[in-house]
N, C-alpha and C. Protein backbone atom coordinates (compact mmCIF):
# COMPACT_ATOMS: atom_id res chain seq x y z
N UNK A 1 0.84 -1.17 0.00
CA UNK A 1 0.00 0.00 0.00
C UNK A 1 0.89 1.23 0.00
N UNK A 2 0.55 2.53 -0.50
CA UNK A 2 1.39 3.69 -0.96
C UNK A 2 0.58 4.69 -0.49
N UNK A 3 1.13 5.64 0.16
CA UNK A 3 0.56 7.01 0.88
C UNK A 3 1.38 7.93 0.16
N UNK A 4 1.95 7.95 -1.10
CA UNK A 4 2.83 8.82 -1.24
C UNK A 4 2.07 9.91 -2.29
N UNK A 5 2.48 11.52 -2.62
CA UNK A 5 1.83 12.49 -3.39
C UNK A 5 1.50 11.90 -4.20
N UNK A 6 2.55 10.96 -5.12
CA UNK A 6 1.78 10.75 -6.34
C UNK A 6 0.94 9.73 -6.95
N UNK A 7 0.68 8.94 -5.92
CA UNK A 7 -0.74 8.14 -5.55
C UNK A 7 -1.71 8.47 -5.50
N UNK A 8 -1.49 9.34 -4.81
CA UNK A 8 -2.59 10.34 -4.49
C UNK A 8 -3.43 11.34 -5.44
N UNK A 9 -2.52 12.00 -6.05
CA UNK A 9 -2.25 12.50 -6.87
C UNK A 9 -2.58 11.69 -8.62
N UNK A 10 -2.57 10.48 -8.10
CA UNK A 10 -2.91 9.75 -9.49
C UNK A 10 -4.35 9.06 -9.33
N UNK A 11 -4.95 9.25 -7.55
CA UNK A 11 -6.24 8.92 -7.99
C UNK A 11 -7.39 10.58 -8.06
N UNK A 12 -6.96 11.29 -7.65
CA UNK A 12 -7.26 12.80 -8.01
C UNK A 12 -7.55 12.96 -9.70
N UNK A 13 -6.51 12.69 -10.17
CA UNK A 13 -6.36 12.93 -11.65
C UNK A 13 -7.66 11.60 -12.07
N UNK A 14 -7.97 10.45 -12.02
CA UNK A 14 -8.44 9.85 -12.47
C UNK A 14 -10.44 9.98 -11.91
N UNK A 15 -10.50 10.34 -10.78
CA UNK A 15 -11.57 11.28 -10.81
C UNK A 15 -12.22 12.36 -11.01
N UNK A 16 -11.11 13.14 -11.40
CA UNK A 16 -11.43 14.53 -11.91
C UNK A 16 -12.52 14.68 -12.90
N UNK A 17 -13.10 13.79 -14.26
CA UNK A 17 -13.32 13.88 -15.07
C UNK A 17 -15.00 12.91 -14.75
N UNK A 18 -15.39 12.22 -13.71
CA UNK A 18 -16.50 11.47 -13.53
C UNK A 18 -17.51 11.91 -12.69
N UNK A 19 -18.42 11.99 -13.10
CA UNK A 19 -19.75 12.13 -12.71
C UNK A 19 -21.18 11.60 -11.84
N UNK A 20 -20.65 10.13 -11.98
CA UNK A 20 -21.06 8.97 -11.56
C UNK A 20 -20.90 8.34 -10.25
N UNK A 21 -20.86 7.45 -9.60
CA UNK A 21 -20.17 6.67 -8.35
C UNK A 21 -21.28 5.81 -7.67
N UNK A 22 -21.00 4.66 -7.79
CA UNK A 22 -22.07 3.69 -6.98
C UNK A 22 -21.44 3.84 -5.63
N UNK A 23 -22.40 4.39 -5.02
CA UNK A 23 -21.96 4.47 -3.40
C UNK A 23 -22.45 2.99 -2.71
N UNK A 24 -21.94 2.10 -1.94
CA UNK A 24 -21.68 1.23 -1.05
C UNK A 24 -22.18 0.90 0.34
N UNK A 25 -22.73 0.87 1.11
CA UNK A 25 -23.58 1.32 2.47
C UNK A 25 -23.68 -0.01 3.28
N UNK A 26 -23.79 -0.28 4.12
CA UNK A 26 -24.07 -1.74 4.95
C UNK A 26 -25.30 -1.51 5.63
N UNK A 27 -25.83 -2.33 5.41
CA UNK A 27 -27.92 -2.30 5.91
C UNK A 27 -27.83 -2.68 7.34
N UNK A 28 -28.03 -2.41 8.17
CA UNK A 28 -28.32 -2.27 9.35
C UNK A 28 -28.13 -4.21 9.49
N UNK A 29 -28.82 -5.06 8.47
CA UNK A 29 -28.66 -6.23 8.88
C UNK A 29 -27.49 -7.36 8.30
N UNK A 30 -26.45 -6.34 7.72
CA UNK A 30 -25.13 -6.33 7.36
C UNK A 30 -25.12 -6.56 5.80
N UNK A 31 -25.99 -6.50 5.16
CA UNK A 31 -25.66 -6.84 3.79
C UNK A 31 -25.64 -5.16 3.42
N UNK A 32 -24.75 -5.60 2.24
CA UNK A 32 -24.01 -4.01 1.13
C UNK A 32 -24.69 -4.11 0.27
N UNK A 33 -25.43 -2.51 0.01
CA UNK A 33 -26.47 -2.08 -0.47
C UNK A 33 -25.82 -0.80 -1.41
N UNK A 34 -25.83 -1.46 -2.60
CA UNK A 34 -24.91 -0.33 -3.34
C UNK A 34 -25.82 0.39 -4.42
N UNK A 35 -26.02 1.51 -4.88
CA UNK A 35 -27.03 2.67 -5.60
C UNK A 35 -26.13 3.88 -6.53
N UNK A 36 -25.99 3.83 -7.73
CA UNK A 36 -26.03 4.89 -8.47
C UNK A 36 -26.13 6.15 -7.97
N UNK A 37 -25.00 7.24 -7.68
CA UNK A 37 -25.10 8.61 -7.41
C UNK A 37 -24.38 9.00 -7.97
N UNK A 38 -24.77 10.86 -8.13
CA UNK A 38 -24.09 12.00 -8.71
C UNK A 38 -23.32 12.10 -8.22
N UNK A 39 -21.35 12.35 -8.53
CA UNK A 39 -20.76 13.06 -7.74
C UNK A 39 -20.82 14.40 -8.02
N UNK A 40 -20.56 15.27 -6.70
CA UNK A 40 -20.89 16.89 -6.99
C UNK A 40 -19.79 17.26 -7.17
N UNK A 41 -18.40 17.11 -6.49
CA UNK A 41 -17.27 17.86 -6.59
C UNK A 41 -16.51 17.34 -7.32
N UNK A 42 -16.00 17.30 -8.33
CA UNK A 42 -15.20 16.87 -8.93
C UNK A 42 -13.55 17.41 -8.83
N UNK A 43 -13.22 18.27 -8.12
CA UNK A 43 -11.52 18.35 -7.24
C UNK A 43 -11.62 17.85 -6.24
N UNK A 44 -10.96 16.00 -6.31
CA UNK A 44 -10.81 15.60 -5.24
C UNK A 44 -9.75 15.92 -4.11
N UNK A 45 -10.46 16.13 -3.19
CA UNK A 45 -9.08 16.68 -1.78
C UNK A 45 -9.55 15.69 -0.41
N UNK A 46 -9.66 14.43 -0.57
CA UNK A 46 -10.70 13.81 -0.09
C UNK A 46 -11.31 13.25 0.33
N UNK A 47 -12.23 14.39 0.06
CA UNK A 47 -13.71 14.46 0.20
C UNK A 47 -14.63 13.89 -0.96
N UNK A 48 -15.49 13.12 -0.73
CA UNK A 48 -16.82 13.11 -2.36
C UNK A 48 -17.70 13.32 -1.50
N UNK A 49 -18.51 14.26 -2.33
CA UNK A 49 -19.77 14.70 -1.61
C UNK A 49 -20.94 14.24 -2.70
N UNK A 50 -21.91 14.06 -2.36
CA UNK A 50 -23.00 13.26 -2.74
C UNK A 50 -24.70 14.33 -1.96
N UNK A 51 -25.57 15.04 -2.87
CA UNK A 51 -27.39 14.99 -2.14
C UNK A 51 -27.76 13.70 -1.80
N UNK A 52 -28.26 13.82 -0.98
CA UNK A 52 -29.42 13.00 -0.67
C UNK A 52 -30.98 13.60 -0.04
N UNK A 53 -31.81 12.86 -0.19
CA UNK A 53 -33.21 13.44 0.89
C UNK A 53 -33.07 12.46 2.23
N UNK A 54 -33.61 13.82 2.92
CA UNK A 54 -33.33 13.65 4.42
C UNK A 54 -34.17 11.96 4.38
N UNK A 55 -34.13 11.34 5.15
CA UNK A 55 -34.83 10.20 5.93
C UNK A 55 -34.76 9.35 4.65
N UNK A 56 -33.80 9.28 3.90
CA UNK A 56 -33.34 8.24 3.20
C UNK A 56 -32.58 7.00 3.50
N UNK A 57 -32.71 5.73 2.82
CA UNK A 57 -32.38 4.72 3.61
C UNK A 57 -30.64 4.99 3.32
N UNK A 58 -30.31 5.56 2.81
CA UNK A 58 -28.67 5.39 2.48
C UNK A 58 -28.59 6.33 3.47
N UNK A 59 -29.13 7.37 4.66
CA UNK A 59 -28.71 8.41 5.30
C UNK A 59 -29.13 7.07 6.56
N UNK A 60 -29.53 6.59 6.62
CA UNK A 60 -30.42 5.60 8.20
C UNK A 60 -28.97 4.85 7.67
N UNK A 61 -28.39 4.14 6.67
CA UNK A 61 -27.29 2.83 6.60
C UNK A 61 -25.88 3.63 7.49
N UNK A 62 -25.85 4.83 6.57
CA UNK A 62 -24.39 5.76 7.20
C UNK A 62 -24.35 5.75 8.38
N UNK A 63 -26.15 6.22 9.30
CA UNK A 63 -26.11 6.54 10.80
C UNK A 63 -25.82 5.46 11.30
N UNK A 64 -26.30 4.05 10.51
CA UNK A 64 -25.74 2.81 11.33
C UNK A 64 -24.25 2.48 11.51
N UNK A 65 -23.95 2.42 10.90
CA UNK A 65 -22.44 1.83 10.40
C UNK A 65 -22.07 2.88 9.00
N UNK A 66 -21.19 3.81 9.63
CA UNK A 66 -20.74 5.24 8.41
C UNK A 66 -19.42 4.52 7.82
N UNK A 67 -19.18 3.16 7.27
CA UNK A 67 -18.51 2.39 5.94
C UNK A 67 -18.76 2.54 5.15
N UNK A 68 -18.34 3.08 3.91
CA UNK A 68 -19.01 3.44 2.95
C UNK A 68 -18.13 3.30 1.96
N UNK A 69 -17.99 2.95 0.65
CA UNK A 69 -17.23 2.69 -0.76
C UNK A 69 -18.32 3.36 -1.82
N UNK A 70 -16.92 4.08 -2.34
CA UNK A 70 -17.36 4.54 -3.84
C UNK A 70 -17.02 3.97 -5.00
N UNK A 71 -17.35 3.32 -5.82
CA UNK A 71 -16.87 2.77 -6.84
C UNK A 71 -16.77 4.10 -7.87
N UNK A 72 -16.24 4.39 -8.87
CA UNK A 72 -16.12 4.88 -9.93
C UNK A 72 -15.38 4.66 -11.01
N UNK A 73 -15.53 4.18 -12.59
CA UNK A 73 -15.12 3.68 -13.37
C UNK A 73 -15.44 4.60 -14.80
N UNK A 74 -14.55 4.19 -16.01
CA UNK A 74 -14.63 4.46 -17.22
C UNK A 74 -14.54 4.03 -18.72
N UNK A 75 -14.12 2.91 -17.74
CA UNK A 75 -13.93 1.09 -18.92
C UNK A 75 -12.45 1.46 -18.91
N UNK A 76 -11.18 2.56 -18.88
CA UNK A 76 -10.18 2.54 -19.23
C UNK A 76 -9.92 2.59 -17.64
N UNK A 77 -10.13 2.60 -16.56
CA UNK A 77 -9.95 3.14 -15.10
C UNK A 77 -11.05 2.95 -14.56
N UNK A 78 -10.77 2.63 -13.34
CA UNK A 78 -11.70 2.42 -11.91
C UNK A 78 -10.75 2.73 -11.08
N UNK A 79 -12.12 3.03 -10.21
CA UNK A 79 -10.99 3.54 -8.77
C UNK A 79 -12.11 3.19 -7.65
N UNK A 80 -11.92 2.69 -6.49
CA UNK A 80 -12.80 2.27 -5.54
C UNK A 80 -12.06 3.21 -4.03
N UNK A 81 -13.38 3.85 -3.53
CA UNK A 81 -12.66 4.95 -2.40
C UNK A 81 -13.56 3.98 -1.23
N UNK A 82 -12.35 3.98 -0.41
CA UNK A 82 -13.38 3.17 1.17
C UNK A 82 -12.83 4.53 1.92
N UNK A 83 -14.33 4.52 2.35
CA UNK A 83 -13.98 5.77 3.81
C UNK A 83 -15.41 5.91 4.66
N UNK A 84 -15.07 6.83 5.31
CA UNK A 84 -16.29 7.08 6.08
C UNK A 84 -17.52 8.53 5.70
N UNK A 85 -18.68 7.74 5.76
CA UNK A 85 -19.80 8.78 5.49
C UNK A 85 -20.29 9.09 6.56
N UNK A 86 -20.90 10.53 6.42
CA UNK A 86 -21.86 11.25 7.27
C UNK A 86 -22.67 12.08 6.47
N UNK A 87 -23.48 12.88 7.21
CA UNK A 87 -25.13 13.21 6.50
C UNK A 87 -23.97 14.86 7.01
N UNK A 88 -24.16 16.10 5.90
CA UNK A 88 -23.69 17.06 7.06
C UNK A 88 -24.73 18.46 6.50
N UNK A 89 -25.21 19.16 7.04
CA UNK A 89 -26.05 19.73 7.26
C UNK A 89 -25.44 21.42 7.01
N UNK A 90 -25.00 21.91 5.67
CA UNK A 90 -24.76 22.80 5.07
C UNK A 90 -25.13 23.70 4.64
N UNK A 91 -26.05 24.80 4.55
CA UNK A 91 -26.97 25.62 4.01
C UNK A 91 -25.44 26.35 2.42
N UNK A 92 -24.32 26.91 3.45
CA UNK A 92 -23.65 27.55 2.13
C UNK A 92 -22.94 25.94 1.23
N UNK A 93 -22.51 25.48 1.63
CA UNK A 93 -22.06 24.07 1.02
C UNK A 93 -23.50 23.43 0.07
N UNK A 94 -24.22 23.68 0.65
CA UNK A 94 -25.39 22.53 -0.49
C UNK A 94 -25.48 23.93 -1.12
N UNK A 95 -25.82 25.20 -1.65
CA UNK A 95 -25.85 26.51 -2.72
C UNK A 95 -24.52 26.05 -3.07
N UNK A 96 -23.13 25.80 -2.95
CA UNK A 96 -22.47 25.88 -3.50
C UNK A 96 -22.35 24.60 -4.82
N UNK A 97 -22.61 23.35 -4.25
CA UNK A 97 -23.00 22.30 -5.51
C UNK A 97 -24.14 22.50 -5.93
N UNK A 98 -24.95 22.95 -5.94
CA UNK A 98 -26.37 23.00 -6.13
C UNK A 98 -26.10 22.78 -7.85
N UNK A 99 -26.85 21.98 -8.50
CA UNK A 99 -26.76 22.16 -9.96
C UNK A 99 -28.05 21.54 -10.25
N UNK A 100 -28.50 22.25 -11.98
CA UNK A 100 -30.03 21.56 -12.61
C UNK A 100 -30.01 20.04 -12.59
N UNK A 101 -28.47 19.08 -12.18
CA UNK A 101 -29.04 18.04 -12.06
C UNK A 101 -29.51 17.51 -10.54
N UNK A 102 -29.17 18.09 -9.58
CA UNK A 102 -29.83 17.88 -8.33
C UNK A 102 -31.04 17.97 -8.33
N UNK A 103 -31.85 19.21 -9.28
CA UNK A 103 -33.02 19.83 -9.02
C UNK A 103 -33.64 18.98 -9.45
N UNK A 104 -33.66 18.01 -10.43
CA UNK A 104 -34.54 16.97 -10.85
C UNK A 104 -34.83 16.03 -9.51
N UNK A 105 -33.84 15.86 -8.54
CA UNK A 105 -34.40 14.50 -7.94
C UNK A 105 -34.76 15.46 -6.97
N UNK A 106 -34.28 16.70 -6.33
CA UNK A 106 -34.87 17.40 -5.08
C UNK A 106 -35.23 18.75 -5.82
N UNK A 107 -36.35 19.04 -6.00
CA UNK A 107 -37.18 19.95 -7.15
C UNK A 107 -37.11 21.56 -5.97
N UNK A 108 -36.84 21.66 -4.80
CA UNK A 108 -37.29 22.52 -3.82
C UNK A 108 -36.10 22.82 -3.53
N UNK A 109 -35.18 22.93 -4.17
CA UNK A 109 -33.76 23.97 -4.21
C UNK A 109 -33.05 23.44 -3.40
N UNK A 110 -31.82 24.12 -3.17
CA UNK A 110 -30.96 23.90 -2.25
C UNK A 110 -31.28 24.20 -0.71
N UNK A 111 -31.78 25.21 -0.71
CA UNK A 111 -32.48 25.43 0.95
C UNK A 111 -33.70 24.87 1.85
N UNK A 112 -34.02 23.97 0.85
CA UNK A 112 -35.11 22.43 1.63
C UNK A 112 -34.83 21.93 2.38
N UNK A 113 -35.05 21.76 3.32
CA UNK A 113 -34.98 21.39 4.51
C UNK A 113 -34.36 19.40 4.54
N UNK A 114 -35.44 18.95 2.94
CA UNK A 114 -35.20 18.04 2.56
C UNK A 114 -33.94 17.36 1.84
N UNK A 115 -32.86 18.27 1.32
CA UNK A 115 -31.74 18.49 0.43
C UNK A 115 -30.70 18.03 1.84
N UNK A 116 -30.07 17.40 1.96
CA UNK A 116 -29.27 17.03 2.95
C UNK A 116 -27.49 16.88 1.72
N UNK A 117 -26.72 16.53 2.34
CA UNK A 117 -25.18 16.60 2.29
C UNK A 117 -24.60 15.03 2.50
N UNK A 118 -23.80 14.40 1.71
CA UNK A 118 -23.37 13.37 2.72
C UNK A 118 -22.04 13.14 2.07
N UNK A 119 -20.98 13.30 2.71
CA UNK A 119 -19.79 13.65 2.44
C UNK A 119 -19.17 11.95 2.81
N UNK A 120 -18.06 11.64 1.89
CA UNK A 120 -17.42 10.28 2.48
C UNK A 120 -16.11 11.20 2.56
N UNK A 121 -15.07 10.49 3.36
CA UNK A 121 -14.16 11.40 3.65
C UNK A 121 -13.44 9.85 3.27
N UNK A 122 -12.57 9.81 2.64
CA UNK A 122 -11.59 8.78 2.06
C UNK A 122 -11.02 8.50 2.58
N UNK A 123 -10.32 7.23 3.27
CA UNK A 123 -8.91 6.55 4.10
C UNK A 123 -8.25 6.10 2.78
N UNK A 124 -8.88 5.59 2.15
CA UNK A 124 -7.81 4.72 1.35
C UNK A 124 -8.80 4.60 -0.13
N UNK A 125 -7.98 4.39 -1.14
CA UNK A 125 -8.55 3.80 -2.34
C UNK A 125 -7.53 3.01 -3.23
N UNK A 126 -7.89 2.19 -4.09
CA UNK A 126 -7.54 1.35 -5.22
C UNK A 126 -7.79 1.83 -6.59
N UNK A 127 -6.99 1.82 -7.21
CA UNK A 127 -7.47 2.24 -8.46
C UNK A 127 -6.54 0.97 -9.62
N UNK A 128 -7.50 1.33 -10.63
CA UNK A 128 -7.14 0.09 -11.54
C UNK A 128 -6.85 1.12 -12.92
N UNK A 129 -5.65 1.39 -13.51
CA UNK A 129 -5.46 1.94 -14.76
C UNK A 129 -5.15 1.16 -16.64
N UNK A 130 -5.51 1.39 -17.20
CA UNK A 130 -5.17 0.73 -17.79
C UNK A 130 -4.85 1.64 -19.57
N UNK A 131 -3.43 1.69 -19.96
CA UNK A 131 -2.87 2.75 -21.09
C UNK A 131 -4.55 3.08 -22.07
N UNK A 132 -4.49 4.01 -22.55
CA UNK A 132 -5.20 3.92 -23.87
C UNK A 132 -7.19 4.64 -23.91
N UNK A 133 -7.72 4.53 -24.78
CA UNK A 133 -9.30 4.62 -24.58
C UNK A 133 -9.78 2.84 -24.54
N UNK A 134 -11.03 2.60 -24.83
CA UNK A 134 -11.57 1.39 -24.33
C UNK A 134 -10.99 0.36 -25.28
N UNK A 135 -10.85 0.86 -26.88
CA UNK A 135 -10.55 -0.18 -27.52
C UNK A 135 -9.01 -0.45 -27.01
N UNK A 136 -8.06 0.69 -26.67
CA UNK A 136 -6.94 0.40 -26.51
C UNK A 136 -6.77 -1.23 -25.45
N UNK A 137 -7.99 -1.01 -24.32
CA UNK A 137 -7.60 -2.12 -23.15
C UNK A 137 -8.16 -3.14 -23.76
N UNK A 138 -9.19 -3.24 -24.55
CA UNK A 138 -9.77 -4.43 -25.13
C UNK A 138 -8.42 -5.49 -25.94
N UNK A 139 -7.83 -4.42 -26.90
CA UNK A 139 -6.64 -4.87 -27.88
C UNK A 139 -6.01 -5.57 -26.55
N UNK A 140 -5.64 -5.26 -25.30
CA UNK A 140 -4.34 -5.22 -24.46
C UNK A 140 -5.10 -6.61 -23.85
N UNK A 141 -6.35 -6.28 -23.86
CA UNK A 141 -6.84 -7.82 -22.85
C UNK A 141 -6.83 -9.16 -24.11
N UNK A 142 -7.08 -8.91 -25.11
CA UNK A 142 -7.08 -10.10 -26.21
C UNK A 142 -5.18 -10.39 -26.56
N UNK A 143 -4.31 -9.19 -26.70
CA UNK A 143 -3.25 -9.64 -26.67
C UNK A 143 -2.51 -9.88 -24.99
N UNK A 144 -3.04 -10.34 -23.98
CA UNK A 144 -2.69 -10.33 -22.98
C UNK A 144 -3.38 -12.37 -23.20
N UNK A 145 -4.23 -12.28 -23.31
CA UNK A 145 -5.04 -13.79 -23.54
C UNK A 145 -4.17 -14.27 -24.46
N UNK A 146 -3.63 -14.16 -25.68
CA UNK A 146 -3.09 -14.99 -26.74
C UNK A 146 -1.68 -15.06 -26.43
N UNK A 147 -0.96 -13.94 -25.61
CA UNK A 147 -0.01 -14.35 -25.49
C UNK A 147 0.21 -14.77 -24.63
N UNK A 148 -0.46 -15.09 -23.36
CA UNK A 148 -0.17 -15.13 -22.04
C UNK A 148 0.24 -14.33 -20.98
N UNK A 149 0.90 -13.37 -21.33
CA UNK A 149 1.22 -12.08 -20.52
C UNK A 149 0.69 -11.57 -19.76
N UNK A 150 1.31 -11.06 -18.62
CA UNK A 150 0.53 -10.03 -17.71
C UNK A 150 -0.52 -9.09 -18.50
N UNK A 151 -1.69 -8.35 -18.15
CA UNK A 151 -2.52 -7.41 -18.89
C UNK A 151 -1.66 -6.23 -18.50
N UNK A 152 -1.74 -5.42 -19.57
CA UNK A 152 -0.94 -4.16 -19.15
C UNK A 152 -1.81 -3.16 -18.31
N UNK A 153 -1.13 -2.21 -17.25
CA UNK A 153 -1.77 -1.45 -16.64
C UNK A 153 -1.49 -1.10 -15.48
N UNK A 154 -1.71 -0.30 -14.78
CA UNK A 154 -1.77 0.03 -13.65
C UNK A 154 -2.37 -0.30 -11.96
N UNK A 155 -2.13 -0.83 -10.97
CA UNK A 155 -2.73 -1.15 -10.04
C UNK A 155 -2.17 -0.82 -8.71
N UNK A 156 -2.94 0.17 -7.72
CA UNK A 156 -2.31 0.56 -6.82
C UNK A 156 -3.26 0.55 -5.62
N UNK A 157 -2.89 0.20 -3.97
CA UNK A 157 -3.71 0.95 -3.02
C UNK A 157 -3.18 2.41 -2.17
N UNK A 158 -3.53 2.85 -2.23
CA UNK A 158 -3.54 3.96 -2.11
C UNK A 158 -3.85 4.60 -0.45
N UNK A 159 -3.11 4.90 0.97
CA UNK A 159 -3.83 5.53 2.36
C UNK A 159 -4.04 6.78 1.81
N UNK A 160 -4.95 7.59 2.07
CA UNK A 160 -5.62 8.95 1.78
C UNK A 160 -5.53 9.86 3.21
């Protein structure tokens, strides 16, 4: 495992550009309950911050057990963040992500009472790189199969 800048620094760069993230949660009766979310910030320092509505079951999983994993991927890169979530209760922080795609799932702005915050704060992540766009890794996984070879790419864990 590697704590060093440019680990760090290399999973920064590989989230910079995603939108997406299946967040991770443990159900009160221990099974992982994982759901499709927006990420809002995209300069990771981190932090991923994520809306939710208040009295949601992913805000009741955090209060149980605040374990939480982000997956995020691009077919050329994944990166998986384990850390800890909390619900946090922001009036200038939720105006500051506030965007038209929040407003679709919470229609009553940023100052709803209902619009809640839930920040994972990162210990550690993994990330999986691999040279090229999608066809590039496809070529690399079929000549990785025929010849036998290691697959080319990148693989690191990462303390945050």
């Amino acid at each position: 495992m590697s704590h060093d800048t440019d680990s760090v620094r290399t999973v920064a760069e590989l989230l910079k550009d995603e939108r997406l993230g299946v967040l991770t949660t443990v159900a009160p009766d221990g099974t992982l309950i994982a759901r499709p979310m927006a990420l809002q910030e995209v300069e990771f320092d981190g932090d991923l911050w994520f809306f939710a509505e208040r009295g949601s079951r992913k805000l009741a999983h955090v209060a149980a057990d605040p374990r939480v994993n982000v997956a995020v991927g691009s077919g050329a890169s994944w990166v998986s963040v384990a850390g800890v979530g909390e619900q946090v209760e922001d009036v200038a922080k939720k105006r500051e992500l506030w965007s038209k795609g929040v407003e679709a799932w919470l229609p009553d702005g940023p100052d709803s009472p209902q619009a809640v915050l839930l920040r994972v704060r990162a210990e550690s992540a993994e990330y999986w790189d691999t040279p090229g766009s999608r066809v590039a890794t496809l070529l690399s996984f079929v000549k990785s199969k025929a010849t036998g070879e290691r697959l080319e790419g990148e693989n690191e864990r990462v303390d945050l």
